[in-house]
PDB file of N, CA and C in Angstrom:
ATOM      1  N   UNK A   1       0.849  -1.184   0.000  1.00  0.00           N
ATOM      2  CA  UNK A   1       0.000   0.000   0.000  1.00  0.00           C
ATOM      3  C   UNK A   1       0.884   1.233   0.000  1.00  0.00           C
ATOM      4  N   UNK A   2       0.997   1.737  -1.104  1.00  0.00           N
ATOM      5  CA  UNK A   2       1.141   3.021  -1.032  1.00  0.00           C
ATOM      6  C   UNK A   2       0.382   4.586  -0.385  1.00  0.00           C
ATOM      7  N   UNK A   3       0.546   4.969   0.309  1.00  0.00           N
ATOM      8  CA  UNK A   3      -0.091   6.274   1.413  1.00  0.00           C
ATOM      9  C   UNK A   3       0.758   7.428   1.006  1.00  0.00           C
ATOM     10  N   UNK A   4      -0.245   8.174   0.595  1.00  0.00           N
ATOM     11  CA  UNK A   4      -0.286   9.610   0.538  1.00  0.00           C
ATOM     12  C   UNK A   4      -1.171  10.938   1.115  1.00  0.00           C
ATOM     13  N   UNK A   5      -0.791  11.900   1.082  1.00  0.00           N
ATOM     14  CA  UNK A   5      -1.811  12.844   1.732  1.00  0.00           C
ATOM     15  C   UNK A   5      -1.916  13.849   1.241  1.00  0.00           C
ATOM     16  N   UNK A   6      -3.345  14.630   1.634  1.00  0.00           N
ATOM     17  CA  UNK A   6      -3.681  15.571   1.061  1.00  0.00           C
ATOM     18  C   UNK A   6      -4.517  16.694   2.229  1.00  0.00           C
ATOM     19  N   UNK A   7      -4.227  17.741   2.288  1.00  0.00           N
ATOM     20  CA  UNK A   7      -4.817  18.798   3.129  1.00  0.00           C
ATOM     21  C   UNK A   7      -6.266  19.250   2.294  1.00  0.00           C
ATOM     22  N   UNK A   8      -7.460  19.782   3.299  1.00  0.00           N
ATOM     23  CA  UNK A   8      -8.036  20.165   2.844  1.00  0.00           C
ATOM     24  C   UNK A   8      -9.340  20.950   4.060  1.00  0.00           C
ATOM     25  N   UNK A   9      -9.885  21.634   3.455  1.00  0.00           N
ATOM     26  CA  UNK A   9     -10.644  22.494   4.673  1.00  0.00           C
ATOM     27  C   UNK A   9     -11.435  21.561   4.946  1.00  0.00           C
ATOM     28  N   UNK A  10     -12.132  21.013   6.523  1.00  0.00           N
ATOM     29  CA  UNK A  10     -12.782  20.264   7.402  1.00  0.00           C
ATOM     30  C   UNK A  10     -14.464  20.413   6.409  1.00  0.00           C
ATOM     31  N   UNK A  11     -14.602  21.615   6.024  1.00  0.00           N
ATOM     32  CA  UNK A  11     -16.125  21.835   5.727  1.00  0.00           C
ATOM     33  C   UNK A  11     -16.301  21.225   4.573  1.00  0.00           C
ATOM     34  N   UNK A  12     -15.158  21.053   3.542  1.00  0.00           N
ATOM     35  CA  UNK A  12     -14.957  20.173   2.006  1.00  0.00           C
ATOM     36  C   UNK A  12     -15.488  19.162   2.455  1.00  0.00           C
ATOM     37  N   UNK A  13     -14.076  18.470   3.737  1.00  0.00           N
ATOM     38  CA  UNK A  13     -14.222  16.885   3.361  1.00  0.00           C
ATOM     39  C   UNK A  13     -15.180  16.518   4.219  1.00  0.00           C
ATOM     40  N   UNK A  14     -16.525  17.266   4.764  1.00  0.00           N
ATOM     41  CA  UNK A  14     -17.729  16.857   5.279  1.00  0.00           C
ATOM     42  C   UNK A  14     -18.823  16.858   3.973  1.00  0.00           C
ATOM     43  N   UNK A  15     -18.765  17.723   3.014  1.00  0.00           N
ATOM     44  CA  UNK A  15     -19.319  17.811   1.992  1.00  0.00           C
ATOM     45  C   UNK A  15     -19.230  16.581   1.300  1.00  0.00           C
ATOM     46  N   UNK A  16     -17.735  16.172   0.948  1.00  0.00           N
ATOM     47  CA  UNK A  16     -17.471  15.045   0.129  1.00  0.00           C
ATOM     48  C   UNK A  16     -17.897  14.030   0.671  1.00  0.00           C
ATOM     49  N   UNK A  17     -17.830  13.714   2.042  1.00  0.00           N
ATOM     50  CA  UNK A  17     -18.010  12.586   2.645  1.00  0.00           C
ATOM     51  C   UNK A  17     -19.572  12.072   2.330  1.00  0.00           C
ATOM     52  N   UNK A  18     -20.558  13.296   1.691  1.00  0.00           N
ATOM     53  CA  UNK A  18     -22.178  13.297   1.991  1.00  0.00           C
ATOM     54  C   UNK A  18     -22.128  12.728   0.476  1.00  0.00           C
ATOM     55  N   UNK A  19     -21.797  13.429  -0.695  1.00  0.00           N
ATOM     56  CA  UNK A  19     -21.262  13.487  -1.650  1.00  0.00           C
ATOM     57  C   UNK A  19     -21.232  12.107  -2.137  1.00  0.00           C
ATOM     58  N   UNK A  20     -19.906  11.547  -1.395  1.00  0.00           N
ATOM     59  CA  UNK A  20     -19.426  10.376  -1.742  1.00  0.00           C
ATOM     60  C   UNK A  20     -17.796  10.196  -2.472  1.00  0.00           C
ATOM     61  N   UNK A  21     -17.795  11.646  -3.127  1.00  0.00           N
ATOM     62  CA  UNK A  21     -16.505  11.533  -3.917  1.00  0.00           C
ATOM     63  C   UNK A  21     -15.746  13.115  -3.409  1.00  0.00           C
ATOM     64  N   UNK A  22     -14.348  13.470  -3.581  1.00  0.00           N
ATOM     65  CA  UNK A  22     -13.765  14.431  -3.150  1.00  0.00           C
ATOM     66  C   UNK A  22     -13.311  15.374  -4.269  1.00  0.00           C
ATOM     67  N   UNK A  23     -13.866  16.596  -4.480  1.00  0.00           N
ATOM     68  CA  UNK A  23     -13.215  17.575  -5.576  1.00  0.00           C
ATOM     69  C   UNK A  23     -12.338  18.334  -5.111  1.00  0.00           C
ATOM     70  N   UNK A  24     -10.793  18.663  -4.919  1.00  0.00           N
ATOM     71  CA  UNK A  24     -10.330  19.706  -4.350  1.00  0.00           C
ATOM     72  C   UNK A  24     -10.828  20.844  -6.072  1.00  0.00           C
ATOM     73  N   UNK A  25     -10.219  22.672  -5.414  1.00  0.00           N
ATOM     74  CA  UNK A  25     -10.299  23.678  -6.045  1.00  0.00           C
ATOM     75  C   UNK A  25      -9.371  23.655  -7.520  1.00  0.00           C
ATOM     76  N   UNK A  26      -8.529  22.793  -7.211  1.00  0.00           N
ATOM     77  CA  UNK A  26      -7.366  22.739  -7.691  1.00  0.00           C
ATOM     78  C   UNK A  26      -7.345  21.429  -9.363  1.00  0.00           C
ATOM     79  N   UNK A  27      -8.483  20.943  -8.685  1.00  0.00           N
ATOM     80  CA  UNK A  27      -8.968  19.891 -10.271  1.00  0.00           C
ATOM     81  C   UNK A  27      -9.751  20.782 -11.331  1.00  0.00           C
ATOM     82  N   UNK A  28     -10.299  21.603 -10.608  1.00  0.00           N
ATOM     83  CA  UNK A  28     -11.016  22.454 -11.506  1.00  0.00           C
ATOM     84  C   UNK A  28     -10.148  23.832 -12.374  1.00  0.00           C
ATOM     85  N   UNK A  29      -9.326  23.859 -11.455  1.00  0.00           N
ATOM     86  CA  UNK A  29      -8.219  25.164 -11.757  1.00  0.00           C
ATOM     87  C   UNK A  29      -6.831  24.613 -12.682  1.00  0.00           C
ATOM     88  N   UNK A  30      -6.515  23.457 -12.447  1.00  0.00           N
ATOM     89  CA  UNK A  30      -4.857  22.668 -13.082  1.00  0.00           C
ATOM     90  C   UNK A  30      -5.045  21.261 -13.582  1.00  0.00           C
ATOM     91  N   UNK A  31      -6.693  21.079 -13.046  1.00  0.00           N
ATOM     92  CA  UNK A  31      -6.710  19.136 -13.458  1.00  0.00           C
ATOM     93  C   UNK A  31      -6.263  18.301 -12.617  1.00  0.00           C
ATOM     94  N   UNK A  32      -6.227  18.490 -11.642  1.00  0.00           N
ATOM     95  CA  UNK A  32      -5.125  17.874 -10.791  1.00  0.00           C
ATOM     96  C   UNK A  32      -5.543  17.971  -9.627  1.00  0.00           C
ATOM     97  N   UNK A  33      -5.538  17.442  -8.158  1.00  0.00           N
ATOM     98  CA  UNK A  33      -5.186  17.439  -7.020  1.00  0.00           C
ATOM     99  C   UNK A  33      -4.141  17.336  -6.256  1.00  0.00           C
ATOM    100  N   UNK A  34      -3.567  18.112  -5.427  1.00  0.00           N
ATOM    101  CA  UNK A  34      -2.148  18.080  -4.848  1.00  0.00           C
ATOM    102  C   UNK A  34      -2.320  17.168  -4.201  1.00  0.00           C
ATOM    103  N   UNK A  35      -1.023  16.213  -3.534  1.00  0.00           N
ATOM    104  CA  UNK A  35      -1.017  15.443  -2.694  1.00  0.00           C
ATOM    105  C   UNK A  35      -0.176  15.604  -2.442  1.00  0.00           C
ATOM    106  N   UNK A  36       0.447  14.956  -1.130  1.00  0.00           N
ATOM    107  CA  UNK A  36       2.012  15.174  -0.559  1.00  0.00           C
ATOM    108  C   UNK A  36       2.252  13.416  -0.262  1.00  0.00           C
ATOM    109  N   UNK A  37       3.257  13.561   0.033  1.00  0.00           N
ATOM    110  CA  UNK A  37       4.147  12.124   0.394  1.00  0.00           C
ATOM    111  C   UNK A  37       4.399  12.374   2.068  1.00  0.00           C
ATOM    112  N   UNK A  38       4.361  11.647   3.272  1.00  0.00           N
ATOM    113  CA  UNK A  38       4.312  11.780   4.754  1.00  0.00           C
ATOM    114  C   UNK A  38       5.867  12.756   4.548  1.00  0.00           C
ATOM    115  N   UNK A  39       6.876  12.712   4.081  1.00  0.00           N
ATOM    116  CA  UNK A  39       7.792  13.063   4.295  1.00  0.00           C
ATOM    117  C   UNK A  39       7.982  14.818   3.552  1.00  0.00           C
ATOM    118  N   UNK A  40       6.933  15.617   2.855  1.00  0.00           N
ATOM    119  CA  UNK A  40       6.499  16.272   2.382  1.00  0.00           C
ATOM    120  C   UNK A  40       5.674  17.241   2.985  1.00  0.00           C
ATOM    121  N   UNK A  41       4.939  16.814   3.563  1.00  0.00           N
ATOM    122  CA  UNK A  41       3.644  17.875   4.207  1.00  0.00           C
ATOM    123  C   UNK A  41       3.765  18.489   5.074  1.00  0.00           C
ATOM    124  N   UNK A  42       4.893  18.478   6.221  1.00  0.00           N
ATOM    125  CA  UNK A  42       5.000  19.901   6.728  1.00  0.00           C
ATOM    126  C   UNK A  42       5.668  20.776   5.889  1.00  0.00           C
ATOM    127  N   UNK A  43       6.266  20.878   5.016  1.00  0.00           N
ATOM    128  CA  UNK A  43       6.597  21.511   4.221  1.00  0.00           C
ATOM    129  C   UNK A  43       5.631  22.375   3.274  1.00  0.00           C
ATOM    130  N   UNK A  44       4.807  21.398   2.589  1.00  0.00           N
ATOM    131  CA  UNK A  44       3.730  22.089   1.980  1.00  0.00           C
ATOM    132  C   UNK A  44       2.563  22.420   3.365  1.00  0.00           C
ATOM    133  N   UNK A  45       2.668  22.632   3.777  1.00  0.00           N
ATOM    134  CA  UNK A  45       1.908  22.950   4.717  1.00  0.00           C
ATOM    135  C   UNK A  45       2.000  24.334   5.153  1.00  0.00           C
ATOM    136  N   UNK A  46       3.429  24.552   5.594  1.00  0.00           N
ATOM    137  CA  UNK A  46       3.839  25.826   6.272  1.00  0.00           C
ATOM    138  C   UNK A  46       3.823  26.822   5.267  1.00  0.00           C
ATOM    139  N   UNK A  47       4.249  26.164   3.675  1.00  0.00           N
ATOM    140  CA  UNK A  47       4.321  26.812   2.851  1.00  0.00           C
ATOM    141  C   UNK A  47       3.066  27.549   1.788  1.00  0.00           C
ATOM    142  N   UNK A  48       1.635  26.622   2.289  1.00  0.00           N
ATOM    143  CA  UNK A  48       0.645  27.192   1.628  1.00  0.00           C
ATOM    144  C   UNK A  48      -0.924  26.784   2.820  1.00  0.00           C
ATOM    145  N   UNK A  49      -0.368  26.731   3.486  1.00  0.00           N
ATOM    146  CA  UNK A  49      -1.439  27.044   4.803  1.00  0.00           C
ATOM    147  C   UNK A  49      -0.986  27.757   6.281  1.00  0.00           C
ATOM    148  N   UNK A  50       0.238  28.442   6.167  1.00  0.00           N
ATOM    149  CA  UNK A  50       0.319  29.605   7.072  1.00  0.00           C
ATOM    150  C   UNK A  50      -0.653  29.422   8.174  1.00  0.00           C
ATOM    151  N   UNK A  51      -0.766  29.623   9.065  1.00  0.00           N
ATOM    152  CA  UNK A  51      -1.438  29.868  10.410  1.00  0.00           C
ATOM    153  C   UNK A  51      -2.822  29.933   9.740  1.00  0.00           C
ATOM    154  N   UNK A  52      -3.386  28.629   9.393  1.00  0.00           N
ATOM    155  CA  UNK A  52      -4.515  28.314   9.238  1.00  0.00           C
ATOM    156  C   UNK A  52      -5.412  27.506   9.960  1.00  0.00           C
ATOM    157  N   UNK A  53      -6.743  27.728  10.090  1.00  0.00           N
ATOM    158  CA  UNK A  53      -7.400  26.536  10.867  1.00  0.00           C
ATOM    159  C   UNK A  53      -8.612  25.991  10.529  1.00  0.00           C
ATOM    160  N   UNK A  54      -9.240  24.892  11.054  1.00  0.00           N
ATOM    161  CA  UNK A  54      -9.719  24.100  10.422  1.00  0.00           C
ATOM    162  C   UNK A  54     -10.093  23.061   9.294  1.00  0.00           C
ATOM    163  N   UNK A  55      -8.457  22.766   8.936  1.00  0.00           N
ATOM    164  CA  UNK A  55      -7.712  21.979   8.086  1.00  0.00           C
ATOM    165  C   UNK A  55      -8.275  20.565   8.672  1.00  0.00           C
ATOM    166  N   UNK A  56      -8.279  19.342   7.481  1.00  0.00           N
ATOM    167  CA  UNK A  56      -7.710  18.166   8.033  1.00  0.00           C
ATOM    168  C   UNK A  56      -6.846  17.480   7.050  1.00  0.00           C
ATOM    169  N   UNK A  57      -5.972  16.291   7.507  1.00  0.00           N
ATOM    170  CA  UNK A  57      -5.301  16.382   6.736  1.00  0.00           C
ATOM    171  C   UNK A  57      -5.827  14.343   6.168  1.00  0.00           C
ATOM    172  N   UNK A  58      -5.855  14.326   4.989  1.00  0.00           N
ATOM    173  CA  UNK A  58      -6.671  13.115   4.735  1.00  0.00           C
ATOM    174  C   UNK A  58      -5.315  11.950   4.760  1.00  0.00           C
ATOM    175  N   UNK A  59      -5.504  10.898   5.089  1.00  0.00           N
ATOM    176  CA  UNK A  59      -4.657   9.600   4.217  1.00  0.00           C
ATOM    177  C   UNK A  59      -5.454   8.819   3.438  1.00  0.00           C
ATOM    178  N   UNK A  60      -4.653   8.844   2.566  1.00  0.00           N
ATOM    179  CA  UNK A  60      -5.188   8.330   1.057  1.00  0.00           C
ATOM    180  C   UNK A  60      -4.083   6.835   0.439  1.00  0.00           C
ATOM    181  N   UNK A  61      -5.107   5.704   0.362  1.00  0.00           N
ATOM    182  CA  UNK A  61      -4.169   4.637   0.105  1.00  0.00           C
ATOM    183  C   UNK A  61      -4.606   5.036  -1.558  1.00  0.00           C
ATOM    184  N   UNK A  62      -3.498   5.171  -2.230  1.00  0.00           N
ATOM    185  CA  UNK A  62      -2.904   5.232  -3.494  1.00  0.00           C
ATOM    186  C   UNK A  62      -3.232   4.265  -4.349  1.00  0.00           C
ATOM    187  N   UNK A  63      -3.335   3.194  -3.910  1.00  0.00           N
ATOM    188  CA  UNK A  63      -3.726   2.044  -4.630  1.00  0.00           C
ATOM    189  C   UNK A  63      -4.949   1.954  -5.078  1.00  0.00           C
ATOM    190  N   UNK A  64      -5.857   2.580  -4.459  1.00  0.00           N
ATOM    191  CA  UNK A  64      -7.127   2.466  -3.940  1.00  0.00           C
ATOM    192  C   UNK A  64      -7.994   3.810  -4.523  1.00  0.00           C
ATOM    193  N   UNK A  65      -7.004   4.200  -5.132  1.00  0.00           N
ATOM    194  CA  UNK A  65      -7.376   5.705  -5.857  1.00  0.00           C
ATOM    195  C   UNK A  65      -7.862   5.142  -7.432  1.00  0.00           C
ATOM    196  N   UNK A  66      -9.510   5.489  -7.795  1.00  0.00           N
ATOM    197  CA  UNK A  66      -9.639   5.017  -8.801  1.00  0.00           C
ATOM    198  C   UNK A  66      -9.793   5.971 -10.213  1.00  0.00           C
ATOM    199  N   UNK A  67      -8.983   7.047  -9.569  1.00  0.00           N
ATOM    200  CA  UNK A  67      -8.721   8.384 -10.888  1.00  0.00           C
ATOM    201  C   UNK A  67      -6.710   7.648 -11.114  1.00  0.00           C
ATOM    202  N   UNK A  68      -6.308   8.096 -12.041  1.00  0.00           N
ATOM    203  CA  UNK A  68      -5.044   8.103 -12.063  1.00  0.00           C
ATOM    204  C   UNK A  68      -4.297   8.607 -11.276  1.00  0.00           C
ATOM    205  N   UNK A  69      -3.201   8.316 -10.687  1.00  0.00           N
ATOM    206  CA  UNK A  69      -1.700   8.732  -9.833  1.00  0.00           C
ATOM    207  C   UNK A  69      -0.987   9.249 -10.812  1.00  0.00           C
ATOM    208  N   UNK A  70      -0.308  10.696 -10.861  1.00  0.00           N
ATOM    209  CA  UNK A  70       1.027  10.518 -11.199  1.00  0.00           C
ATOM    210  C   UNK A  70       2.097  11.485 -10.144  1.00  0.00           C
ATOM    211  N   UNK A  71       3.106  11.292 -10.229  1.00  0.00           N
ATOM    212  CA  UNK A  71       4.074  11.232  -9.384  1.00  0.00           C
ATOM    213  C   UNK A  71       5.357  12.723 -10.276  1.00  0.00           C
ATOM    214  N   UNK A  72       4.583  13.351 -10.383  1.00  0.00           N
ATOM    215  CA  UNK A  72       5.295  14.688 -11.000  1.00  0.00           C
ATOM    216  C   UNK A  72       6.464  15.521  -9.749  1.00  0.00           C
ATOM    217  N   UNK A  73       6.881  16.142 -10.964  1.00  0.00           N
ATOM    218  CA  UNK A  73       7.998  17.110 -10.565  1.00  0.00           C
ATOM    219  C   UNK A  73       7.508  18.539 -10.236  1.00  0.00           C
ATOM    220  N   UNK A  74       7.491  19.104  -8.753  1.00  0.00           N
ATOM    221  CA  UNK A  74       7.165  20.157  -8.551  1.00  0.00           C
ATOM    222  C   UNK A  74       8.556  21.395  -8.987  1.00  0.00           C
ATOM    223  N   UNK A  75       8.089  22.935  -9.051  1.00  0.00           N
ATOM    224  CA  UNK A  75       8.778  23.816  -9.041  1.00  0.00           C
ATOM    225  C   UNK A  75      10.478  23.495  -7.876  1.00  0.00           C
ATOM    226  N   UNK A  76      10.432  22.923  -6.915  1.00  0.00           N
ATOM    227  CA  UNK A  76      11.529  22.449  -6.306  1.00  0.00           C
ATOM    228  C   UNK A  76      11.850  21.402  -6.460  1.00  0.00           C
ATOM    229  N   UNK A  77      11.616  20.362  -7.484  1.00  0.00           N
ATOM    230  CA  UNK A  77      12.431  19.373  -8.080  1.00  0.00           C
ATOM    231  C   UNK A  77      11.843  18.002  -7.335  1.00  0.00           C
ATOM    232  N   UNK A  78      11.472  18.176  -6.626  1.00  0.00           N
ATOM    233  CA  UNK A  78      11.018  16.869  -5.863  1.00  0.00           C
ATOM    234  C   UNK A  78       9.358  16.147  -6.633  1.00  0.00           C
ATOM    235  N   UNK A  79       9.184  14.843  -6.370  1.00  0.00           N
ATOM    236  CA  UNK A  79       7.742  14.733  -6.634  1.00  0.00           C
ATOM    237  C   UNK A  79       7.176  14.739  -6.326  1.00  0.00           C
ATOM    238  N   UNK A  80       5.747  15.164  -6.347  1.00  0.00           N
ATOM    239  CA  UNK A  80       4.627  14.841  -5.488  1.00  0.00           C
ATOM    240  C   UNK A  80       3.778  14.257  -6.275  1.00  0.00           C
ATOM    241  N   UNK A  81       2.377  13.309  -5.557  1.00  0.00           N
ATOM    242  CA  UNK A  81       1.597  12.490  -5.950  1.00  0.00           C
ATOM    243  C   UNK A  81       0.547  14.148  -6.515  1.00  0.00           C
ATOM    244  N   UNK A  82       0.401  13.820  -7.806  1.00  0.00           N
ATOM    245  CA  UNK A  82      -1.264  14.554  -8.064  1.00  0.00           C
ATOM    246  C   UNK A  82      -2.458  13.212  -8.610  1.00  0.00           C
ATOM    247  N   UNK A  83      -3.346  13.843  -7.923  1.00  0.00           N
ATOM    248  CA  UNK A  83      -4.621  12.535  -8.543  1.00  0.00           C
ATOM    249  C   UNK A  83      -5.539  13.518  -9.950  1.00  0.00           C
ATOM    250  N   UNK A  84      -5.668  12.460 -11.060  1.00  0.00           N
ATOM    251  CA  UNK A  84      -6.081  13.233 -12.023  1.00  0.00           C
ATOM    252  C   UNK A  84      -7.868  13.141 -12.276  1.00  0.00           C
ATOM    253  N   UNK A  85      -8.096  13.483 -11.370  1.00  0.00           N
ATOM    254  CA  UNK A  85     -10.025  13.144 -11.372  1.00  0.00           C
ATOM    255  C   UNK A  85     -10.119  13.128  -9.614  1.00  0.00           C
ATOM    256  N   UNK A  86     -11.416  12.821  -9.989  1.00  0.00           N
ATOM    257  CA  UNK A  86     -12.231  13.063  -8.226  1.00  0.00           C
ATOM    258  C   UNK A  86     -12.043  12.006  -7.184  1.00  0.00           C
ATOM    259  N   UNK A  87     -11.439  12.036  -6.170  1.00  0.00           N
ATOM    260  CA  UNK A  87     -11.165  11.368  -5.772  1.00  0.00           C
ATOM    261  C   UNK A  87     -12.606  10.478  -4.642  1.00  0.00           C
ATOM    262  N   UNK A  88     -11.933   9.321  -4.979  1.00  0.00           N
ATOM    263  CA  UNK A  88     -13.173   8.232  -4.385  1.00  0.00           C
ATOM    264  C   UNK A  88     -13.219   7.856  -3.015  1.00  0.00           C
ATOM    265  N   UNK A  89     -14.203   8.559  -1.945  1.00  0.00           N
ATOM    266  CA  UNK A  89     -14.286   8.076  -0.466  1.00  0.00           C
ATOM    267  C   UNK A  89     -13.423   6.692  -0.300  1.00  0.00           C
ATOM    268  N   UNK A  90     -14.066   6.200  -0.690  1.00  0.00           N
ATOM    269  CA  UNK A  90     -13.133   4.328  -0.217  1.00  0.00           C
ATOM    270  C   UNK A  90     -11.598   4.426  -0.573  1.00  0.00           C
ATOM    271  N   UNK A  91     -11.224   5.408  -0.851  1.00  0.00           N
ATOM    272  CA  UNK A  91      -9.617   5.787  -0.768  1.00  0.00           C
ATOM    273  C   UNK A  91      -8.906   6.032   0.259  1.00  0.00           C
ATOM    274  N   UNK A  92      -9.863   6.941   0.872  1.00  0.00           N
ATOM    275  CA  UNK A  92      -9.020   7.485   2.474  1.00  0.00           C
ATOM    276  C   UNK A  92      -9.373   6.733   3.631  1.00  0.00           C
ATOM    277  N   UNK A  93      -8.696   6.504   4.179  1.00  0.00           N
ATOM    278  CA  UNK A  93      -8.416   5.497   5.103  1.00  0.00           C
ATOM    279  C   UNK A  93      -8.059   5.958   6.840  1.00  0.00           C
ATOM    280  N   UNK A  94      -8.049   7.455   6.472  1.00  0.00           N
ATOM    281  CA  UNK A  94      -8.215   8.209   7.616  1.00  0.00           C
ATOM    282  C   UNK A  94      -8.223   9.418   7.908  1.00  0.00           C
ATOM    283  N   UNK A  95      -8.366  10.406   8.405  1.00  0.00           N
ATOM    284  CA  UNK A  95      -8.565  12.015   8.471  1.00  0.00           C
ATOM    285  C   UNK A  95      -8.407  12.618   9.815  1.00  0.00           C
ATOM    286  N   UNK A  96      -7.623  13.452  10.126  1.00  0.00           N
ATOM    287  CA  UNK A  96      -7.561  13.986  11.083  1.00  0.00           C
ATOM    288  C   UNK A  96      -7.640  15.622  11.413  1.00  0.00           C
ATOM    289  N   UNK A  97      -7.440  16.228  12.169  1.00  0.00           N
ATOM    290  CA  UNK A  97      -7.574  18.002  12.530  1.00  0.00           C
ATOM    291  C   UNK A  97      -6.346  18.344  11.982  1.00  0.00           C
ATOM    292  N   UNK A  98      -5.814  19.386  11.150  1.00  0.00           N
ATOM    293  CA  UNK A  98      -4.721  19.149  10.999  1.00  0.00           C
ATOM    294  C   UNK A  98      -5.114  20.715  11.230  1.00  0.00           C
ATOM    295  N   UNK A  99      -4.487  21.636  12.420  1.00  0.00           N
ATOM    296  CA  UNK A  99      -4.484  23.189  12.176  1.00  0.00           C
ATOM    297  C   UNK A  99      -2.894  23.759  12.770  1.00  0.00           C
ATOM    298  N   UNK A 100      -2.264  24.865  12.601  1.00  0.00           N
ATOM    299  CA  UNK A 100      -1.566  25.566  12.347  1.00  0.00           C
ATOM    300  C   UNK A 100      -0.958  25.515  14.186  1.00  0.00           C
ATOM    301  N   UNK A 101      -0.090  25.945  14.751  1.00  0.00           N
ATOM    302  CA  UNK A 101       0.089  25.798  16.283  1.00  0.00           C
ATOM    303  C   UNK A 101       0.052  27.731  16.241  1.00  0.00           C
ATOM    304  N   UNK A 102       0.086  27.964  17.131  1.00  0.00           N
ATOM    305  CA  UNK A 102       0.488  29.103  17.762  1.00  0.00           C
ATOM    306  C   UNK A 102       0.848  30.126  16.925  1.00  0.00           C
ATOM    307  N   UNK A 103       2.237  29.925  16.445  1.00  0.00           N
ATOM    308  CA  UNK A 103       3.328  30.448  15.470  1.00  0.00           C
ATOM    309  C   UNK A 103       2.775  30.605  14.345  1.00  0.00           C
ATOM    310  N   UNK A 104       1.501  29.643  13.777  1.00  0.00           N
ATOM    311  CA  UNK A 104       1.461  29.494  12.488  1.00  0.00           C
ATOM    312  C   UNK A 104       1.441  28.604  11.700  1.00  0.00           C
ATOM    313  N   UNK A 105       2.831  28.094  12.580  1.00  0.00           N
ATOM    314  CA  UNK A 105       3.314  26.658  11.705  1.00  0.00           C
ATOM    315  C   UNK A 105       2.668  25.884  11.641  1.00  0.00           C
ATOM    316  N   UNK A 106       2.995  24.489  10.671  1.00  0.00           N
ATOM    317  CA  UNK A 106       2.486  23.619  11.062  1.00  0.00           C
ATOM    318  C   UNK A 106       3.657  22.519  11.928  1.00  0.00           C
ATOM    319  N   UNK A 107       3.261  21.164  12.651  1.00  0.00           N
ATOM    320  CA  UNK A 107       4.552  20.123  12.827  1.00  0.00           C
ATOM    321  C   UNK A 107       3.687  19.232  12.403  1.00  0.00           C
ATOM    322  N   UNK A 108       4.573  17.929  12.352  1.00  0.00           N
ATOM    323  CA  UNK A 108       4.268  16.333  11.997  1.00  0.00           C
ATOM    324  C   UNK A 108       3.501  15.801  12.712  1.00  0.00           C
ATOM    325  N   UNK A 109       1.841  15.604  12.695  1.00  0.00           N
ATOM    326  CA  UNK A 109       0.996  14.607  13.466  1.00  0.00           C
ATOM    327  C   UNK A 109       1.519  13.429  13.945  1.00  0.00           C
ATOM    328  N   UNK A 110       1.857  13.057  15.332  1.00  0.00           N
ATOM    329  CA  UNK A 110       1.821  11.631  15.876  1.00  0.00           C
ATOM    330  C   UNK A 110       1.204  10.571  14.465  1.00  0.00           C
ATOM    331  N   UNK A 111      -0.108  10.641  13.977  1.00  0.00           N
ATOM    332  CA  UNK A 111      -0.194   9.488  13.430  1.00  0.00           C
ATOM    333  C   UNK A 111       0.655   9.524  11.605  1.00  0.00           C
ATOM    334  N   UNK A 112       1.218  10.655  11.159  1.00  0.00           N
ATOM    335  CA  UNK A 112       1.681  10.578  10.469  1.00  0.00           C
ATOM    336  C   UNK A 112       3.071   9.513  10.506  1.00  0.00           C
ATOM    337  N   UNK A 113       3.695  10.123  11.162  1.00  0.00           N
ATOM    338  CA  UNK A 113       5.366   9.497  11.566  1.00  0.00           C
ATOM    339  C   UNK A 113       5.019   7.831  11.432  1.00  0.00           C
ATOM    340  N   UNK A 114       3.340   7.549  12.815  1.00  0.00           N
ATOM    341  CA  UNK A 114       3.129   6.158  12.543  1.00  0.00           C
ATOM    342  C   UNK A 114       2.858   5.025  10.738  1.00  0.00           C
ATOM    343  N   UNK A 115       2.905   6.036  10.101  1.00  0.00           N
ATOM    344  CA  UNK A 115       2.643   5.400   8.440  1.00  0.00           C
ATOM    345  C   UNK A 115       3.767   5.023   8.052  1.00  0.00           C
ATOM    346  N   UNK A 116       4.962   5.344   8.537  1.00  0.00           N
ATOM    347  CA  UNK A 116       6.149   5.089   8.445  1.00  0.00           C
ATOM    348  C   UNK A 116       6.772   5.736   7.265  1.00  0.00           C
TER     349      UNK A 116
END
């Protein structure tokens, strides 16, 4: 099983959950959905959710994703997972609060680190 993740506002992924399927802003705007890799997301995090709140942050088994994966090259050279279509409830496999501390920042959720 491949695991990946994706941030998204709490009020979306209650929508999607009713829904059934997940649209981020970003399929409609590039085709695409961002995703991060566990070793990735505080990074994109700090870097495009600043002292934000009411985030969660989804895990998504990859395998289990029934739009396409691809594994592109961002502006800093590294890859990240984008999903190319809507992503399908029976994908995520778990969701948590993911908001900003004090500072702003974000750090690494306890159950992230656990995905290994």
């Amino acid at each position: 099983m491949k695991n990946i993740l994706h941030i998204t506002q709490a009020e979306q992924w209650e929508d999607a959950k009713i829904i059934g399927s997940y649209r981020a802003d970003s399929l409609d705007i590039e085709g695409f959905i961002h995703c991060s890799e566990a070793n990735q997301i505080v990074k994109v995090a700090n870097r495009f959710f600043f002292n934000q709140k009411g985030l969660v942050l989804l895990f998504i088994d990859a395998d289990k994703v029934q739009a396409e994966v691809r594994y592109e090259e961002a502006e800093i050279g590294e890859l990240f997972p984008h999903i190319y279509g809507e992503l399908n409830i029976d994908a995520v496999f778990g969701a948590i609060a993911f908001d900003s501390g004090e500072d702003g920042m974000f750090e690494l959720p306890p159950e992230v680190v656990d995905l290994g």
